[in-house]
C-alpha atoms as a PDB file:
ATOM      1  CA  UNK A   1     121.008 -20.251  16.089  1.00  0.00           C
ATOM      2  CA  UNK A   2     122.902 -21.938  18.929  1.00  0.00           C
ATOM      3  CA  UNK A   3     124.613 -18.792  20.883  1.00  0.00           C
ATOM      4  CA  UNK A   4     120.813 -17.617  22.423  1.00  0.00           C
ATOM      5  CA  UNK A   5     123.215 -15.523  25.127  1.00  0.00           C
ATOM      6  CA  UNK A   6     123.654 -16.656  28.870  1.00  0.00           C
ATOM      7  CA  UNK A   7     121.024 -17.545  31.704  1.00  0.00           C
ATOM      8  CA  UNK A   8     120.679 -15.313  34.459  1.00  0.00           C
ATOM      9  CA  UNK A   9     119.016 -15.670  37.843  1.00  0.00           C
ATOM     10  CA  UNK A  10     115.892 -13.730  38.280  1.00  0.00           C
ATOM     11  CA  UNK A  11     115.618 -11.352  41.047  1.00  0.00           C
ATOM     12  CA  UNK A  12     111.501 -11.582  41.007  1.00  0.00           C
ATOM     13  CA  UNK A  13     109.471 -14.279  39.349  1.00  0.00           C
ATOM     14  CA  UNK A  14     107.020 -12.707  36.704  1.00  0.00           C
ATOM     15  CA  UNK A  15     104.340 -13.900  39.153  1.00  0.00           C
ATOM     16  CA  UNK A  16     105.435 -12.283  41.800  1.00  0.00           C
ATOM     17  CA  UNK A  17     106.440  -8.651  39.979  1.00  0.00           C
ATOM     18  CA  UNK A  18     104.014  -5.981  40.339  1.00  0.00           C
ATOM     19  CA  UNK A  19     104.362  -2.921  38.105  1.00  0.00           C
ATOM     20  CA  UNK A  20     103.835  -0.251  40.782  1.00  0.00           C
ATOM     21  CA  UNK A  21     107.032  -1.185  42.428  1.00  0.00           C
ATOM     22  CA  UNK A  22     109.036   0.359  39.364  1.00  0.00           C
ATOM     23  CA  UNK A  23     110.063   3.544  37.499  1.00  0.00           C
ATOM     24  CA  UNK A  24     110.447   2.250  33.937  1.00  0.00           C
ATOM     25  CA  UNK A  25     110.508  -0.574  32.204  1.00  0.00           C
ATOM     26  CA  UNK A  26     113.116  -1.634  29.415  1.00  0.00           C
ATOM     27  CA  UNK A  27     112.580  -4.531  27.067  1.00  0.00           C
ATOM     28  CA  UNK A  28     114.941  -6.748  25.642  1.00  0.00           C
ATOM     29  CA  UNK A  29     116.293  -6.769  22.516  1.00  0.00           C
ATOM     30  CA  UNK A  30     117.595  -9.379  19.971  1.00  0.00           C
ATOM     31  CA  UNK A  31     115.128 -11.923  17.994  1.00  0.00           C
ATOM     32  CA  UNK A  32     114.426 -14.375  20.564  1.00  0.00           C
ATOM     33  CA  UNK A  33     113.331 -12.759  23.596  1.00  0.00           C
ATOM     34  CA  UNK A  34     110.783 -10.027  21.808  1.00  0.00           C
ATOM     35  CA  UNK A  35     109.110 -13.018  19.895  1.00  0.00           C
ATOM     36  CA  UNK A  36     108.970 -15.525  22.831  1.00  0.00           C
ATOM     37  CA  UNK A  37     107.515 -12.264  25.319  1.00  0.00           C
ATOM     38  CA  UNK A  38     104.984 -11.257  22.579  1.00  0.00           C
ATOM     39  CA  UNK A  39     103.145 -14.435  23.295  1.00  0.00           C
ATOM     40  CA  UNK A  40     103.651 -14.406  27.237  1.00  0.00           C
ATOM     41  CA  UNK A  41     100.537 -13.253  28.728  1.00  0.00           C
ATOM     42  CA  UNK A  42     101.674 -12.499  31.841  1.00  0.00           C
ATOM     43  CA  UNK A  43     104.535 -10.501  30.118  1.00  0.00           C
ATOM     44  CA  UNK A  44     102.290  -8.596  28.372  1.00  0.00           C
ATOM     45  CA  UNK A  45     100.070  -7.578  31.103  1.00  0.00           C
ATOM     46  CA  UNK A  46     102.930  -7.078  32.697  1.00  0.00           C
ATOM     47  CA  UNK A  47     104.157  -4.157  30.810  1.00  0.00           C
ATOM     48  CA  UNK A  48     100.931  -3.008  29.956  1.00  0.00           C
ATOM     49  CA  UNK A  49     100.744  -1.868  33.273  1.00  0.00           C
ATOM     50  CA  UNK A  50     103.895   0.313  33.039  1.00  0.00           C
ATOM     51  CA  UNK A  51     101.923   1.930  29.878  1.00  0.00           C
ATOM     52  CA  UNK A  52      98.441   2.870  31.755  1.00  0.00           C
ATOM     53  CA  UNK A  53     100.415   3.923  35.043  1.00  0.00           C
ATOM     54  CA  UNK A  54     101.898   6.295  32.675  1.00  0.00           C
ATOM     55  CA  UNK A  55     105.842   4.937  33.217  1.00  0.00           C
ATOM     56  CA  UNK A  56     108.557   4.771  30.993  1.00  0.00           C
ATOM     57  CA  UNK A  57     108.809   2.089  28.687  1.00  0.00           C
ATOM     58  CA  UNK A  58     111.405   1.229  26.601  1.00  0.00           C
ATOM     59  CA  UNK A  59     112.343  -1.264  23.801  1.00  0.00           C
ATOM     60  CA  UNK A  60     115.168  -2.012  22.166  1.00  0.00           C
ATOM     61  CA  UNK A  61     116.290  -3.692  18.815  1.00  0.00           C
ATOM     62  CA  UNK A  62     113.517  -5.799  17.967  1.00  0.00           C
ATOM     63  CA  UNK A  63     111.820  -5.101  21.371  1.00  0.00           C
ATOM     64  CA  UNK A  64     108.999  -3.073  19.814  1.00  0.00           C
ATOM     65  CA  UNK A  65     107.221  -6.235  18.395  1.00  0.00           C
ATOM     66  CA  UNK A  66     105.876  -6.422  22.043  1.00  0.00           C
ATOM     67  CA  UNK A  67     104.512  -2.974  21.699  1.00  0.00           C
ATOM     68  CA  UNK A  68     103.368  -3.420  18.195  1.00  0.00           C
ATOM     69  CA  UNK A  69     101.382  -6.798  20.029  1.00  0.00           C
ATOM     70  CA  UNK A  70      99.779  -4.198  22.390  1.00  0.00           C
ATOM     71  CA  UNK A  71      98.899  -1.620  19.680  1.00  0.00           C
ATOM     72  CA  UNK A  72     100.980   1.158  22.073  1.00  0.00           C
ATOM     73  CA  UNK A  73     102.431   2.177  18.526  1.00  0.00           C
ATOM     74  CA  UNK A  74      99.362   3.682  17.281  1.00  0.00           C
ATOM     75  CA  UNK A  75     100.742   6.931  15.950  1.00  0.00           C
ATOM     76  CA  UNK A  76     103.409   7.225  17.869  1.00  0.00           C
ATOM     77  CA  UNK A  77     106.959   7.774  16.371  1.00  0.00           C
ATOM     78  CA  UNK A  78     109.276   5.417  16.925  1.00  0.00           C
ATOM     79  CA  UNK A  79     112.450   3.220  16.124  1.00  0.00           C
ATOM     80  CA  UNK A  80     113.616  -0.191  15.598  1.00  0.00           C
ATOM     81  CA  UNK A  81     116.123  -2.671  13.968  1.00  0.00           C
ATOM     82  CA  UNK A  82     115.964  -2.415  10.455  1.00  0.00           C
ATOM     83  CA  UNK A  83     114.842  -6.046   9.452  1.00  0.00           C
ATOM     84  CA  UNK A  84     111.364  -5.314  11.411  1.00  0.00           C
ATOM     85  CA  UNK A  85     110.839  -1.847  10.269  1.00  0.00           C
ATOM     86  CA  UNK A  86     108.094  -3.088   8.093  1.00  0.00           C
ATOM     87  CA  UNK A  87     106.205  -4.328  11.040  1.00  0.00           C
ATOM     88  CA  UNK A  88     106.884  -0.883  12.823  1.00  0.00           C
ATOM     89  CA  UNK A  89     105.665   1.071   9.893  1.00  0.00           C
ATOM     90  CA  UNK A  90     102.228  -0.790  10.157  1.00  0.00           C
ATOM     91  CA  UNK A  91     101.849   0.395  13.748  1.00  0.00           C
ATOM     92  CA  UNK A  92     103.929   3.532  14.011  1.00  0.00           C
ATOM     93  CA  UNK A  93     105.488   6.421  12.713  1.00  0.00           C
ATOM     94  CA  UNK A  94     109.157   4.593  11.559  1.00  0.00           C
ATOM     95  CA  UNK A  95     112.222   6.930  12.084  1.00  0.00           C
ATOM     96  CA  UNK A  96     115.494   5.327  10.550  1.00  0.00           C
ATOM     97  CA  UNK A  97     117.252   7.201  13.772  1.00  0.00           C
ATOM     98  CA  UNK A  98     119.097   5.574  17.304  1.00  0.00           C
ATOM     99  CA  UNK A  99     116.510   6.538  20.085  1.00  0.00           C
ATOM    100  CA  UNK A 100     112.990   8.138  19.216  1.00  0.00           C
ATOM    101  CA  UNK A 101     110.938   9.330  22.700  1.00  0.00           C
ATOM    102  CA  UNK A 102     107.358  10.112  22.326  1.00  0.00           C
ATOM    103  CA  UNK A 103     104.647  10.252  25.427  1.00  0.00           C
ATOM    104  CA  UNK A 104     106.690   7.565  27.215  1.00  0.00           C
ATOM    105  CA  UNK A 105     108.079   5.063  24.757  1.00  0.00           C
ATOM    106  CA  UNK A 106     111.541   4.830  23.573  1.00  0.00           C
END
């Protein structure tokens, strides 16, 4: 895959971000990010934090791998992109639908 999208300049270094100092959190979608974050400690702590501070969290496309890595699925409904609904269906309650809320996580 050559077209991996466009480089942006971050407004906080994950470092330097500090859960508290947000309402929600939304995760990015597409193949790439999701499977390059799932193996990021410090992105993983990261939104774990949003989770036990009780915040929104949100994931979209193939975003949920990162909550499937966290076990936040764990009988939760929930949505995804179709190619890793197998991997949702091992950690959540699958819905083939758009948006699925439930305790938090969309």
């Amino acid at each position: 895959m050559k077209d991996r999208g466009r480089t942006v300049k971050v407004d906080v270094a994950l470092d330097e971000v500090r859960a508290q100092d947000y309402d929600a959190i939304v995760l990015p979608g597409g193949q790439i990010n999701p499977d390059l974050l799932r193996v990021n400690d410090k992105a993983l702590k990261f939104i774990r934090a949003f989770f036990d501070q009780g915040k929104v969290v949100a994931a979209v496309c193939h975003a949920p791998w990162l909550l499937i890595e966290m076990h936040l699925l764990k009988g939760r409904g929930a949505t995804s992109y179709k190619s890793i609904k197998t991997d949702m269906i091992n950690d959540a309650r699958w819905e083939d639908v758009e948006v699925v809320a439930d305790q938090g996580i969309l």
